[in-house]
C-alpha atoms as a PDB file:
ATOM      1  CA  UNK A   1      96.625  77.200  81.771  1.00  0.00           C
ATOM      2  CA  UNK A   2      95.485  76.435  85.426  1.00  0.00           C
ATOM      3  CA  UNK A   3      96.446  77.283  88.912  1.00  0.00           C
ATOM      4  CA  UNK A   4      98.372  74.422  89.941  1.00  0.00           C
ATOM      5  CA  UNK A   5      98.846  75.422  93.589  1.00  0.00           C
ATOM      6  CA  UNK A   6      97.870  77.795  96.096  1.00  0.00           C
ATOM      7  CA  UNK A   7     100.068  78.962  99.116  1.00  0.00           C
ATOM      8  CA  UNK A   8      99.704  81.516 101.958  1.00  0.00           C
ATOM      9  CA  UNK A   9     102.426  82.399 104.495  1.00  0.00           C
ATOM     10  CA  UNK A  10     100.827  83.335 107.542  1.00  0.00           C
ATOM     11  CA  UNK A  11     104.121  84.926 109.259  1.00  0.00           C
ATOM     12  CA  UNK A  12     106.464  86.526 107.322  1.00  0.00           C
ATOM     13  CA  UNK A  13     109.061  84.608 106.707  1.00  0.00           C
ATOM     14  CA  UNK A  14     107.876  81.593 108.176  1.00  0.00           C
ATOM     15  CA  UNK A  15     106.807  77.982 107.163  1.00  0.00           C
ATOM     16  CA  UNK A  16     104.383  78.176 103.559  1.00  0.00           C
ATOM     17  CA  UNK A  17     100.835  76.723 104.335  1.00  0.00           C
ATOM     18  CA  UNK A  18      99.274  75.325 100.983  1.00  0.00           C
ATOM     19  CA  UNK A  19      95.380  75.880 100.514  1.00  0.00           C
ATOM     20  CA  UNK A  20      93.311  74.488  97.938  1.00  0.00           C
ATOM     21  CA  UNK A  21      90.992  77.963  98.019  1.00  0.00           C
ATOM     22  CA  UNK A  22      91.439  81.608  99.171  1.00  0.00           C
ATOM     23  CA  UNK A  23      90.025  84.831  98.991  1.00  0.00           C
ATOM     24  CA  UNK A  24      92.036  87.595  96.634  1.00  0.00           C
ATOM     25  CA  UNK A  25      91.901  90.494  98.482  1.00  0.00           C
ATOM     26  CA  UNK A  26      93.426  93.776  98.445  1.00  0.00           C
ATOM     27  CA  UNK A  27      96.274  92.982 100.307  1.00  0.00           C
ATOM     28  CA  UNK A  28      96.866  89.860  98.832  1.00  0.00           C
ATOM     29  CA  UNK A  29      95.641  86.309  99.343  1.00  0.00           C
ATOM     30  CA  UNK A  30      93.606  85.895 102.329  1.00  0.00           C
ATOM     31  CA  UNK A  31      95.871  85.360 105.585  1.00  0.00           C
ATOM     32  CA  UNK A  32      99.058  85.790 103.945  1.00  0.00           C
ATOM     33  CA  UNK A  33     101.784  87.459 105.389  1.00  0.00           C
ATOM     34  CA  UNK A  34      98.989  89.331 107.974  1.00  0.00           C
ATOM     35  CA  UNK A  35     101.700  88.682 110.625  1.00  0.00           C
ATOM     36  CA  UNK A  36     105.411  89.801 111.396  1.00  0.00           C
ATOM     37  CA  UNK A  37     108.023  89.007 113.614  1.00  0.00           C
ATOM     38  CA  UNK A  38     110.425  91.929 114.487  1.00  0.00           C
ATOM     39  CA  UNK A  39     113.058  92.107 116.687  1.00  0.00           C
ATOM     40  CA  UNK A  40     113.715  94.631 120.074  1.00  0.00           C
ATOM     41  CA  UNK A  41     113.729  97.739 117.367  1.00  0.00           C
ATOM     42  CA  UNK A  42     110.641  97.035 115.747  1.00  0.00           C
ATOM     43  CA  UNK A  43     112.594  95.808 112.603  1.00  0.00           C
ATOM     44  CA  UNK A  44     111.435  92.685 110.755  1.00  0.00           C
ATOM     45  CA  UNK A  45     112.746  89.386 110.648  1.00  0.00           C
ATOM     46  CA  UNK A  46     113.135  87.121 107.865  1.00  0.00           C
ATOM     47  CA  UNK A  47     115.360  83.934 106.538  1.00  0.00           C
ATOM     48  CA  UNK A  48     117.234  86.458 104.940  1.00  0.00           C
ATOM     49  CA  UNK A  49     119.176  86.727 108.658  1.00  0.00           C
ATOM     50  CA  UNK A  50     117.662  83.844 110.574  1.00  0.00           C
ATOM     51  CA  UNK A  51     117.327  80.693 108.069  1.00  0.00           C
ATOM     52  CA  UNK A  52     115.713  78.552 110.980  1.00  0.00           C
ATOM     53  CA  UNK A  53     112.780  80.616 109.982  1.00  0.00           C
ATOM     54  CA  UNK A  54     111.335  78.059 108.045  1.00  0.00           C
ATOM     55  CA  UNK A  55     111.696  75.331 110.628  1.00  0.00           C
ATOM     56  CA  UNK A  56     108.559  77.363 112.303  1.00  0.00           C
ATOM     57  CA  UNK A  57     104.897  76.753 111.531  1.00  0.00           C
ATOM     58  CA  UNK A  58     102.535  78.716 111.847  1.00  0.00           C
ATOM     59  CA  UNK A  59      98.603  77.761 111.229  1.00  0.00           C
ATOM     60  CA  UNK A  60      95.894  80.552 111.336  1.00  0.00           C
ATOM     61  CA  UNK A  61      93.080  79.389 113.797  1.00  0.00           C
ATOM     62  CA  UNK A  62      89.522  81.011 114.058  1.00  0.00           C
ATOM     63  CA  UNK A  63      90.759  82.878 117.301  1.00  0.00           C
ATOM     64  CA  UNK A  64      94.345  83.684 115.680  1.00  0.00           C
ATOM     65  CA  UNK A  65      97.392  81.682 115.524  1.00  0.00           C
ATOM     66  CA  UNK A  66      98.786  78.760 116.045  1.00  0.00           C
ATOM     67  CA  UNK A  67     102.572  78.822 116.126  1.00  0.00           C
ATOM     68  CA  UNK A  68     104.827  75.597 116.775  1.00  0.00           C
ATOM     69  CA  UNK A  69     108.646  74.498 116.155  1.00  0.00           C
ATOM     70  CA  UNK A  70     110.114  70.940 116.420  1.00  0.00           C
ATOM     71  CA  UNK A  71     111.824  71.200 120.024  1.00  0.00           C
ATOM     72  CA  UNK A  72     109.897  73.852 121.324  1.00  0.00           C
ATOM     73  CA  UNK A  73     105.954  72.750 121.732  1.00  0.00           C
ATOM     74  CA  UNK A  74     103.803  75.388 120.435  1.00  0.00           C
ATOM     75  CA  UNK A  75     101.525  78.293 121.753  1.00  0.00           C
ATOM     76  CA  UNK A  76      97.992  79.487 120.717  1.00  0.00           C
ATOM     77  CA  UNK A  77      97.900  83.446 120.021  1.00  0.00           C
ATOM     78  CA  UNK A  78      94.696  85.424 119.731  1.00  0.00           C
ATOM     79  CA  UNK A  79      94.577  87.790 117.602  1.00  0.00           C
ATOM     80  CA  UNK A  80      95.327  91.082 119.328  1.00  0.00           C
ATOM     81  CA  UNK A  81      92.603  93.362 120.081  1.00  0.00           C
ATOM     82  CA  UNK A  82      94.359  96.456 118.665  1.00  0.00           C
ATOM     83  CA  UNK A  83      94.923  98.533 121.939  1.00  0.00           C
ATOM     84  CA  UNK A  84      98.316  97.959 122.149  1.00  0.00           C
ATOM     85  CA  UNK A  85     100.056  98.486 119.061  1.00  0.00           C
ATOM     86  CA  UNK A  86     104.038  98.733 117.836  1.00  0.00           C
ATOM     87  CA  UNK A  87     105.604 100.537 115.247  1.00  0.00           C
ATOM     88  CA  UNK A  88     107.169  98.184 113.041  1.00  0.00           C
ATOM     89  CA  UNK A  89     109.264  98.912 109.788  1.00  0.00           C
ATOM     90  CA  UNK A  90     109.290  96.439 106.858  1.00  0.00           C
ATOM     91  CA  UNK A  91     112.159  97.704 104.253  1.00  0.00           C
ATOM     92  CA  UNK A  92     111.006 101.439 103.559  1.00  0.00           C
ATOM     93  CA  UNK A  93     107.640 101.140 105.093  1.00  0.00           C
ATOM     94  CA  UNK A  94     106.654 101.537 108.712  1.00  0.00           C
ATOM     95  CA  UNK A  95     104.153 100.570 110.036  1.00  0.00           C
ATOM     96  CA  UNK A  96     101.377 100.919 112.759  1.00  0.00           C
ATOM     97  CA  UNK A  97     100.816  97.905 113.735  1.00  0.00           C
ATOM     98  CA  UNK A  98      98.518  95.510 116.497  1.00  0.00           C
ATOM     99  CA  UNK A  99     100.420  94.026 119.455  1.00  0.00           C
ATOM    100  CA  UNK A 100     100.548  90.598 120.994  1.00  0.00           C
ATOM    101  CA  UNK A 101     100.965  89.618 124.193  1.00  0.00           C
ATOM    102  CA  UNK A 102     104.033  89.039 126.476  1.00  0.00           C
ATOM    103  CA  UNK A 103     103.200  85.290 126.156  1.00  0.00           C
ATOM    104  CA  UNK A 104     103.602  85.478 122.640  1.00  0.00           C
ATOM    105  CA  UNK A 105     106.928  87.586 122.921  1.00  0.00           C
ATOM    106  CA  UNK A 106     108.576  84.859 125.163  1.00  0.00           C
ATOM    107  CA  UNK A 107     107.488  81.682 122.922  1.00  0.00           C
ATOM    108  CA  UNK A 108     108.915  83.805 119.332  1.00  0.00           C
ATOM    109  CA  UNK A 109     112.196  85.150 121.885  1.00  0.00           C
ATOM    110  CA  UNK A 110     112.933  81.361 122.178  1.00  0.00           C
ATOM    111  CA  UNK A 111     112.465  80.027 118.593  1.00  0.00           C
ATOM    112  CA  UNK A 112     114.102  83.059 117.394  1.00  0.00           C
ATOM    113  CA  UNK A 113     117.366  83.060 119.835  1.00  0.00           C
ATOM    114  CA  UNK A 114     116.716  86.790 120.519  1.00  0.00           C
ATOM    115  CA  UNK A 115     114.531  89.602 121.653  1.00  0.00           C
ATOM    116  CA  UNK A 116     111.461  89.039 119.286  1.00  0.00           C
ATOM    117  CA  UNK A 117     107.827  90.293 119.464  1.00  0.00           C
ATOM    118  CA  UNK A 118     105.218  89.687 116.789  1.00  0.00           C
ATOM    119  CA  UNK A 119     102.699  92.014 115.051  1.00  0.00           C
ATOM    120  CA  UNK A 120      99.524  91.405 113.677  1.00  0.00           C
ATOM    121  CA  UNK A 121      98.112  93.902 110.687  1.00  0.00           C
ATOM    122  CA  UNK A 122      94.710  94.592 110.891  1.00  0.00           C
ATOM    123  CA  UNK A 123      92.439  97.096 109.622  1.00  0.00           C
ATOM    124  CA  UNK A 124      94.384  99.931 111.074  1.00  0.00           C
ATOM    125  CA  UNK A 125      97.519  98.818 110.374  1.00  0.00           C
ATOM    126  CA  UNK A 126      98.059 100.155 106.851  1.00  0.00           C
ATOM    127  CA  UNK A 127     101.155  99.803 104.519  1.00  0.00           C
ATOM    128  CA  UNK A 128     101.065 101.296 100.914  1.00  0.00           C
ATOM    129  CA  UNK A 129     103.335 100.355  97.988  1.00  0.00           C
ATOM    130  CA  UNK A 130     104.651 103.412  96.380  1.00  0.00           C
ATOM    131  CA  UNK A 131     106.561 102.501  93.429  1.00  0.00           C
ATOM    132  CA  UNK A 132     107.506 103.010  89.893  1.00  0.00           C
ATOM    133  CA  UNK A 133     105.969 100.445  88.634  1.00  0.00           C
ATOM    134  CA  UNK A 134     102.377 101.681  89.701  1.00  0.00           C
ATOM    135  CA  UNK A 135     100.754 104.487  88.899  1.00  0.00           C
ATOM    136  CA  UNK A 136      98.874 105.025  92.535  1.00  0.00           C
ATOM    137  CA  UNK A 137     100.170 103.294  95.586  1.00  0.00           C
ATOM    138  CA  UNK A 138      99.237  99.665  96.588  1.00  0.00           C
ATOM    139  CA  UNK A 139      97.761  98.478  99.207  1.00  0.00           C
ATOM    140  CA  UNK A 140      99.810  95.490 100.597  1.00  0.00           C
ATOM    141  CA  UNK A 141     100.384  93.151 103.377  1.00  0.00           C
ATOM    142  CA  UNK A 142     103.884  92.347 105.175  1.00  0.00           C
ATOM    143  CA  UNK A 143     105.093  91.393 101.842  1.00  0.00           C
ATOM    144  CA  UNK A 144     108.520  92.446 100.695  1.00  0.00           C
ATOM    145  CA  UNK A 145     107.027  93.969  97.808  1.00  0.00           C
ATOM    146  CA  UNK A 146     103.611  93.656  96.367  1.00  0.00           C
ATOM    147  CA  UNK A 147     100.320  92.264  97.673  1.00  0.00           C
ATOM    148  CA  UNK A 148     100.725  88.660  95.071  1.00  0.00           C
ATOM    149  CA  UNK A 149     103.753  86.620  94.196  1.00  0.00           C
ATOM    150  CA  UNK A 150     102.732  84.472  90.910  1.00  0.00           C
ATOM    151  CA  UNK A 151     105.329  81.282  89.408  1.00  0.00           C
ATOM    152  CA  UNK A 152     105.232  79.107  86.586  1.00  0.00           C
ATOM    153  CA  UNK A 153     105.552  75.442  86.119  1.00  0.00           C
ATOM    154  CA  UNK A 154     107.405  76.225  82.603  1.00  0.00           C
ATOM    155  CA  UNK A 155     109.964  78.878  84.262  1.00  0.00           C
ATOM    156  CA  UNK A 156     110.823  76.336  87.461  1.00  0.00           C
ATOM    157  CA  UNK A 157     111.365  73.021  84.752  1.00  0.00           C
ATOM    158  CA  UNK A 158     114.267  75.490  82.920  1.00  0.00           C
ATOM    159  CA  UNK A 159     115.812  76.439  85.847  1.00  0.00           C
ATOM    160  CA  UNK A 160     116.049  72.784  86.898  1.00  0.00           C
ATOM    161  CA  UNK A 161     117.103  71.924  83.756  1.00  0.00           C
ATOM    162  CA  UNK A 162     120.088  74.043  83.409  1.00  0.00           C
ATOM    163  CA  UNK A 163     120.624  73.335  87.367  1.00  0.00           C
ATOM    164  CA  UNK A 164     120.793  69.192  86.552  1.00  0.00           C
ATOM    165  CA  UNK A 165     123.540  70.504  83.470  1.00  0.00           C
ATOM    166  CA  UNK A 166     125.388  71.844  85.901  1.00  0.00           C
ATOM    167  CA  UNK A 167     125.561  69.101  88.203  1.00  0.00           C
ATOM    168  CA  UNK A 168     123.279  70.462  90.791  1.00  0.00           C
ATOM    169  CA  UNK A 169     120.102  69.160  92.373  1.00  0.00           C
ATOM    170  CA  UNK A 170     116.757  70.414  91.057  1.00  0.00           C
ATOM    171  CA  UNK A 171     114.678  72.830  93.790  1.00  0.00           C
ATOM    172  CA  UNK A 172     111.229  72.731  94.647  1.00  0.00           C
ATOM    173  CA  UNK A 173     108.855  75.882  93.967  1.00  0.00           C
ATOM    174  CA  UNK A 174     108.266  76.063  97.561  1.00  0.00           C
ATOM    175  CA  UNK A 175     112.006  77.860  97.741  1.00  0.00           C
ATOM    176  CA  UNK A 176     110.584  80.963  95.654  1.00  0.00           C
ATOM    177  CA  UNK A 177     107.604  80.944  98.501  1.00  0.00           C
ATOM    178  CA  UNK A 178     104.905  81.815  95.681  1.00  0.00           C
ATOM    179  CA  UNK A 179     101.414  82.969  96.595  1.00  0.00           C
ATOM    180  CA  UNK A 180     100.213  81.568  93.186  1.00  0.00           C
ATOM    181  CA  UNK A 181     101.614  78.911  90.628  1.00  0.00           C
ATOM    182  CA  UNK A 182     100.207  78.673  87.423  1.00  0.00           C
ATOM    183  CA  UNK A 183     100.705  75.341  85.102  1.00  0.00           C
ATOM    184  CA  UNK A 184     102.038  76.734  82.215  1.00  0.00           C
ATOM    185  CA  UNK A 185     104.290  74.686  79.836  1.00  0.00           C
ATOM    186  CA  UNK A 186     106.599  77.705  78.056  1.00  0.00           C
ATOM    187  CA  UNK A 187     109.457  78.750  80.001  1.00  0.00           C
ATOM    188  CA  UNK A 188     109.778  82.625  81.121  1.00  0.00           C
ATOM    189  CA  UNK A 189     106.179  83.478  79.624  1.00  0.00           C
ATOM    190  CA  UNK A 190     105.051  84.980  83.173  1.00  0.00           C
ATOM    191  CA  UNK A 191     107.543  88.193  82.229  1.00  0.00           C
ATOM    192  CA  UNK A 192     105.546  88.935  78.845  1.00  0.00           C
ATOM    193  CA  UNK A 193     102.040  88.923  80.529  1.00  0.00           C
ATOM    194  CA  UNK A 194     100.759  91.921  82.016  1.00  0.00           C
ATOM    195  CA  UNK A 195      97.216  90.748  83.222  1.00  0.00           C
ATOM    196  CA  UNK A 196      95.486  87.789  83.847  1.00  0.00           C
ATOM    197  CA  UNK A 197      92.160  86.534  85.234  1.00  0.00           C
ATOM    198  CA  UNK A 198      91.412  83.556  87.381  1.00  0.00           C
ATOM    199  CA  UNK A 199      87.258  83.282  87.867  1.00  0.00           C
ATOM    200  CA  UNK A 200      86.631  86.895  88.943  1.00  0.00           C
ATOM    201  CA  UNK A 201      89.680  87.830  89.911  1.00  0.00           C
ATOM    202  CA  UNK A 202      92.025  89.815  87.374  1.00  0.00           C
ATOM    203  CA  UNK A 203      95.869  90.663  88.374  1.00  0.00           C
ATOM    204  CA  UNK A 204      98.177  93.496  87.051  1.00  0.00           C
ATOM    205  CA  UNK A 205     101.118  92.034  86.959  1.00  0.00           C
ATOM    206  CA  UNK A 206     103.666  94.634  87.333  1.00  0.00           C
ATOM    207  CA  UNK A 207     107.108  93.870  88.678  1.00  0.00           C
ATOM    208  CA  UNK A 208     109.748  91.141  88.064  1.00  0.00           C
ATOM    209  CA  UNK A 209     110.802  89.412  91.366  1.00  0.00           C
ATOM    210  CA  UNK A 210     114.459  90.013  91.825  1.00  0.00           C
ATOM    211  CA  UNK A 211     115.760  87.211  94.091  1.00  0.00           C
ATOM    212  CA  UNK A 212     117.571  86.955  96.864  1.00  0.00           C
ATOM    213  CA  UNK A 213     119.502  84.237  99.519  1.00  0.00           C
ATOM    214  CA  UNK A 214     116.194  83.101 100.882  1.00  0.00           C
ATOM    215  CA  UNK A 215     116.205  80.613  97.513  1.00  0.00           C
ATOM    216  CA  UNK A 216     118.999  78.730  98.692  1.00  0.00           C
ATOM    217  CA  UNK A 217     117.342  77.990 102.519  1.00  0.00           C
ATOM    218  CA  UNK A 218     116.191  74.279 101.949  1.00  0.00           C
ATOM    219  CA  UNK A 219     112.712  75.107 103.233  1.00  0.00           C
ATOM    220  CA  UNK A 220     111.735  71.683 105.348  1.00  0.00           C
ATOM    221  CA  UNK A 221     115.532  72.145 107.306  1.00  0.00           C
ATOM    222  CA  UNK A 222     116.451  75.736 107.560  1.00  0.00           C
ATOM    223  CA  UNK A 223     119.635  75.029 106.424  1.00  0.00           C
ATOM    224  CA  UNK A 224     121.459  76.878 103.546  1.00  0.00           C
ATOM    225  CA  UNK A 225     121.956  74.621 100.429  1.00  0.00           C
ATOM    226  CA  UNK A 226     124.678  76.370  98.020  1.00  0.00           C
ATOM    227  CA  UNK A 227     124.589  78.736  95.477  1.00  0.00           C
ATOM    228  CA  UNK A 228     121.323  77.269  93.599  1.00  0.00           C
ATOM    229  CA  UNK A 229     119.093  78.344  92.393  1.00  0.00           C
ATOM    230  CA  UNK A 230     121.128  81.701  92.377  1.00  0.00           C
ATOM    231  CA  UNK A 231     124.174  80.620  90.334  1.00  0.00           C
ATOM    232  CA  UNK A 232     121.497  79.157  87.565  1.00  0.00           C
ATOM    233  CA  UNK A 233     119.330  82.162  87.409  1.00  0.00           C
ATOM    234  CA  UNK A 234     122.398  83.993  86.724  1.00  0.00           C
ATOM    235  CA  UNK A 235     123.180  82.300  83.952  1.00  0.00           C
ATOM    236  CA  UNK A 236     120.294  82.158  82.380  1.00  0.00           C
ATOM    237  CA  UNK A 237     117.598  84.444  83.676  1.00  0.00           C
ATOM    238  CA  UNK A 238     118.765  88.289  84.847  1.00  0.00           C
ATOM    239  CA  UNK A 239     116.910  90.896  84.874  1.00  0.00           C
ATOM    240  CA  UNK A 240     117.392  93.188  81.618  1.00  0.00           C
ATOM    241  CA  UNK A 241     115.376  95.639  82.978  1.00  0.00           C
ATOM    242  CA  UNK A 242     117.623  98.782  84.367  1.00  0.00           C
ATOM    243  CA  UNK A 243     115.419  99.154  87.456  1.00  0.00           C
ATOM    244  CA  UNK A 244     116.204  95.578  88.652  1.00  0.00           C
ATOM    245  CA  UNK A 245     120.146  94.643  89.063  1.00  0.00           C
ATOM    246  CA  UNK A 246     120.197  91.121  89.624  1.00  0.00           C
ATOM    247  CA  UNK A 247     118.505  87.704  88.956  1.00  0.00           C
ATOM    248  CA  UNK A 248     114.821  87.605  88.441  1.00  0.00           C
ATOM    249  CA  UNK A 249     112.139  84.463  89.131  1.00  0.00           C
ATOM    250  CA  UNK A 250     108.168  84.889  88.877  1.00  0.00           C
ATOM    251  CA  UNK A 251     106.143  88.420  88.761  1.00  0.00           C
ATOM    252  CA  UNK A 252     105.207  90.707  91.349  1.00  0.00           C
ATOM    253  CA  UNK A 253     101.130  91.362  91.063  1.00  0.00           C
ATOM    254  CA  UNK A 254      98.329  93.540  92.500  1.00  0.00           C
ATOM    255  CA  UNK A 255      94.889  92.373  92.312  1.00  0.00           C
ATOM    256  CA  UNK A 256      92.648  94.523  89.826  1.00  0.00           C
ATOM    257  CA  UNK A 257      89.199  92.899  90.487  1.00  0.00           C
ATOM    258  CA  UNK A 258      88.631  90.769  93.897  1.00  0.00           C
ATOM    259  CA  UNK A 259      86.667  87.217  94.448  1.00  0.00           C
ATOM    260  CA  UNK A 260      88.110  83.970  95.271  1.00  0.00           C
ATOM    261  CA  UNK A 261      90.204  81.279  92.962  1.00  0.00           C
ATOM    262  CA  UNK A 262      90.856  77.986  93.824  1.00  0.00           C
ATOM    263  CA  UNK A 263      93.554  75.300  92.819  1.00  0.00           C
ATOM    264  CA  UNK A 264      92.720  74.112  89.031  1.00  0.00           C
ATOM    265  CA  UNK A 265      91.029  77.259  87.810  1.00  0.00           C
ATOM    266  CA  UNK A 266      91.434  77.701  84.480  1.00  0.00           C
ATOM    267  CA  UNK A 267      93.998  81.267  84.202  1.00  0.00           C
ATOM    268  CA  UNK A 268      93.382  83.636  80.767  1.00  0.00           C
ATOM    269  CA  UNK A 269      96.202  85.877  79.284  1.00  0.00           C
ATOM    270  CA  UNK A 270      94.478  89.144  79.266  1.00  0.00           C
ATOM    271  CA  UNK A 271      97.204  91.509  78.230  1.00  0.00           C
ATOM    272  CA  UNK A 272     100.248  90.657  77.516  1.00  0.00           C
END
């Protein structure tokens, strides 16, 4: 097995950004999901509630960000000093987090359609993961849940598959928004492994991800696109696991040992 790709999302919610090579670190991969968009209450934003999310692209520059929509030009953002700072609150967790400028309030108002201000987590800003299904709390980014997201050729083939048997039109991985996606050829195998290494880097893989209606936003539009891949995962993949009520698609990780991996490194099973 290899990596096949490699994606970080810079903001929350917004546009993927594939890389070829990244750093593993605590939090996650390097750059990913370092950056939030809330709204007037310090809440966060997602395509869970605003779809047209990921219509907006954002591109991390040495000074910051980079942040652009068709229709609305684009704006360069420095990353904040750390002065000013906003509580922000990401499901259960809030947060202490860097603020950016009015500038950069105005530009994410307009591509939101609403009060919006975004956040920027840096080395003060921290969020732990407090779960079941760790025995000490995680460190993590703006992530829903844990620091990694990691996908498998095999599962997204089956789910296409029994998608096309249903009369539906196959989806991309890029709809799951995946920090890593391994090239594996057996369907489902990512929910019997418990660790794996890439290079230097070893994962715990702890968590099923339970999906939600971000999987049916057609990811180059914004636009809602039915009840797939929702309708096929719940046909063929829920979760049996008591803890999780609902469909599940790729495994939740948190980095074990750090390093950097890169797009064809060769992945080992090393529990399971």
């Amino acid at each position: 097995m290899r990596v096949a790709s490699l994606h970080i999302h810079p903001v929350k919610g917004m546009r993927a950004v594939d890389v070829a090579r990244v750093k593993v670190e605590a939090r996650g991969l390097e750059g990913d999901r370092r950056w939030l968009a809330v709204d007037a209450n310090g809440v966060f934003l997602t395509q869970r509630t605003h779809p047209h999310m990921a219509t907006m692209t954002a591109i991390l520059t040495p000074q910051g960000l980079a942040l652009s929509a068709d229709g609305f030009g684009a704006i360069e953002i420095r990353k904040p000093s750390g002065d000013a700072r906003r509580k922000v609150v990401v499901w259960e967790s809030e947060v202490d987090a860097a603020a950016t400028n009015s500038a950069a309030s105005a530009f994410l108002s307009d591509l939101i359609g609403e009060e919006a201000h975004l956040v920027y987590m840096d080395e003060h800003a921290a969020r732990l993961k407090d779960s079941v299904w760790t025995p000490a709390p995680v460190p993590v980014s703006f992530a829903d849940a844990f620091p990694i997201l990691v996908t498998t050729t095999g599962s997204l083939a089956a789910l296409n598959r029994d998608i096309a048997a249903h009369g539906g039109d196959p989806v991309p991985m890029g709809r799951f928004r995946p920090s890593i996606v391994i090239d594996c050829d057996a369907p489902w195998a990512e929910d019997r492994w418990d660790r794996l290494r890439i290079g230097d880097v070893v994962l715990d893989l702890v968590k099923p991800s339970d999906r939600c209606i971000v999987t049916t936003t057609d990811q180059a539009t914004g636009e809602r696109r039915g009840k797939e891949p929702l309708a096929a995962l719940a046909r063929i993949h829920r979760s049996t696991d008591p803890r999780i009520n609902g469909v599940i698609f790729g495994e939740n990780a948190a980095p074990r040992a750090l390093g950097e991996i890169a797009v064809g490194d060769a992945v080992e099973i090393v529990a399971a």
